[in-house]
Protein backbone atom coordinates (compact mmCIF):
# COMPACT_ATOMS: atom_id res chain seq x y z
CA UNK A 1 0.28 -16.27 5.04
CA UNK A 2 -1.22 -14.63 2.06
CA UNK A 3 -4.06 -11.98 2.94
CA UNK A 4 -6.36 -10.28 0.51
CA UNK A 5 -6.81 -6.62 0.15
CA UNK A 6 -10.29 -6.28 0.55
CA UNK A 7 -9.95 -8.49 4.02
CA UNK A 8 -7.89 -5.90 5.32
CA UNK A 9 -9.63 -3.40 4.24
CA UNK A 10 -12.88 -4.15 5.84
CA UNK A 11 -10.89 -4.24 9.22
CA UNK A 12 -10.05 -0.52 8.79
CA UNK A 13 -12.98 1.99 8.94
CA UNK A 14 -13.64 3.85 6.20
CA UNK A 15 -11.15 1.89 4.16
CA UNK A 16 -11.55 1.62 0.30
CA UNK A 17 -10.30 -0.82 -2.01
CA UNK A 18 -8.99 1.17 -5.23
CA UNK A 19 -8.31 -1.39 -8.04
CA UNK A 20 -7.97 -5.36 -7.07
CA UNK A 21 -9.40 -6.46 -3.85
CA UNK A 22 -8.67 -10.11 -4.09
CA UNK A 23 -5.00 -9.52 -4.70
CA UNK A 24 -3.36 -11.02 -1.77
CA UNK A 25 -0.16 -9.65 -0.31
CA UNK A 26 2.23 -11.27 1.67
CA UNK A 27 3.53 -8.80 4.45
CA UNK A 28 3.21 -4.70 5.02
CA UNK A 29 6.05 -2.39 5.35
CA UNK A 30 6.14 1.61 6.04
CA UNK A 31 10.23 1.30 4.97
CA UNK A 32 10.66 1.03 1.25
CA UNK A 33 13.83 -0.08 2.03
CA UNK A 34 12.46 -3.53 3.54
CA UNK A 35 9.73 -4.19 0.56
CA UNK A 36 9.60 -7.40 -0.51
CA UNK A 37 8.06 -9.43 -3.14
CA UNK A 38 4.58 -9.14 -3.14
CA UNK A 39 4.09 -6.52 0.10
CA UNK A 40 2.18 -3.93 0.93
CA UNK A 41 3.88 -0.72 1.57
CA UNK A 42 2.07 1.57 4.40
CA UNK A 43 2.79 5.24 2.46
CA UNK A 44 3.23 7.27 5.87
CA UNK A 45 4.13 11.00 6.66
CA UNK A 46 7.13 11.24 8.74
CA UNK A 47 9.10 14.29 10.42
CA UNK A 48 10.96 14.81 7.33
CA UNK A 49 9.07 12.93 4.29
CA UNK A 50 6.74 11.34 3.22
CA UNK A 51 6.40 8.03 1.86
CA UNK A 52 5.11 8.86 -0.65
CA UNK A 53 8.30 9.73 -2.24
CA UNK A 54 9.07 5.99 -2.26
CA UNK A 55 6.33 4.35 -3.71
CA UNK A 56 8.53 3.93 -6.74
CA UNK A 57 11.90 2.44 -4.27
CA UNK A 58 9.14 0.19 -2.52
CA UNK A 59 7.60 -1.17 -6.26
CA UNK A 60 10.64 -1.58 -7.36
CA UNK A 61 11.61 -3.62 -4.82
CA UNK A 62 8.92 -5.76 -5.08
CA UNK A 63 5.50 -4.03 -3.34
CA UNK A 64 2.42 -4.84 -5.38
CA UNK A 65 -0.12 -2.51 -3.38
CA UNK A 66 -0.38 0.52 -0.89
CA UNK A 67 -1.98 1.50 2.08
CA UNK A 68 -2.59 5.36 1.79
CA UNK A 69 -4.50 8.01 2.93
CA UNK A 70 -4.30 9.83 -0.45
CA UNK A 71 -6.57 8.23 -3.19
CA UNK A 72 -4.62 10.24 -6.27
CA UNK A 73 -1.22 8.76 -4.79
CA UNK A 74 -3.12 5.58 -5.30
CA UNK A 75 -4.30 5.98 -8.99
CA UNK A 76 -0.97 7.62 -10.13
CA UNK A 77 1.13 4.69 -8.37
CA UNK A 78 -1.01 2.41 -10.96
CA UNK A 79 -1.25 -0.14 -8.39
CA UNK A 80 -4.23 -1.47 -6.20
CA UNK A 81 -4.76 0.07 -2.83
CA UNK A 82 -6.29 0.28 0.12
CA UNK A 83 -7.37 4.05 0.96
CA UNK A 84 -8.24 5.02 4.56
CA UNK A 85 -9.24 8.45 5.17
C-alpha cells in the first residue's frame, strides 16, 4: 500500500519533508541491496559504513526517496526526503 512522504513524516518528530511530500513510496529498506521500485531507503550508520555510501546502489535499483538524518545527503542525492534530526 502506497504511503506518502509527508504522512510519514509527521509520525516522526522533528521530521522534515525536503522536496515532494505527496510522493508516495511503496516500502522502506536500510539494505540497498533489497531496494525496489519506488522505496524508500533508510540511509543508516552502521559498524563499518554508512549508508550513505549507497544512496546511488539503492537509486539505482529503484529507491525514489530517503530517510536521513543528514539534510545535505538529501539535497546532493537530488531526490525527496524525509530528514529527522
Amino acid at each position: 500500500m502506497p504511503v506518502r512522504l509527508d504522512r510519514i513524516a509527521a509520525r516522526l518528530p522533528g521530521a522534515v519533508v525536503v522536496g515532494d511530500g505527496a510522493l508516495e513510496v511503496r516500502g522502506a529498506f536500510q539494505d540497498s541491496r533489497g531496494a525496489t521500485e519506488g522505496c524508500l531507503f533508510c540511509v543508516r550508520r552502521g559498524e563499518r559504513a554508512s549508508g550513505a555510501a549507497y544512496v546511488e546502489d539503492a537509486r539505482a535499483r529503484g529507491a525514489v526517496a530517503l530517510l536521513t538524518d543528514d539534510p545535505e545527503l538529501a539535497r546532493a542525492a537530488g531526490l525527496p526526503a524525509i530528514v529527522v534530526p
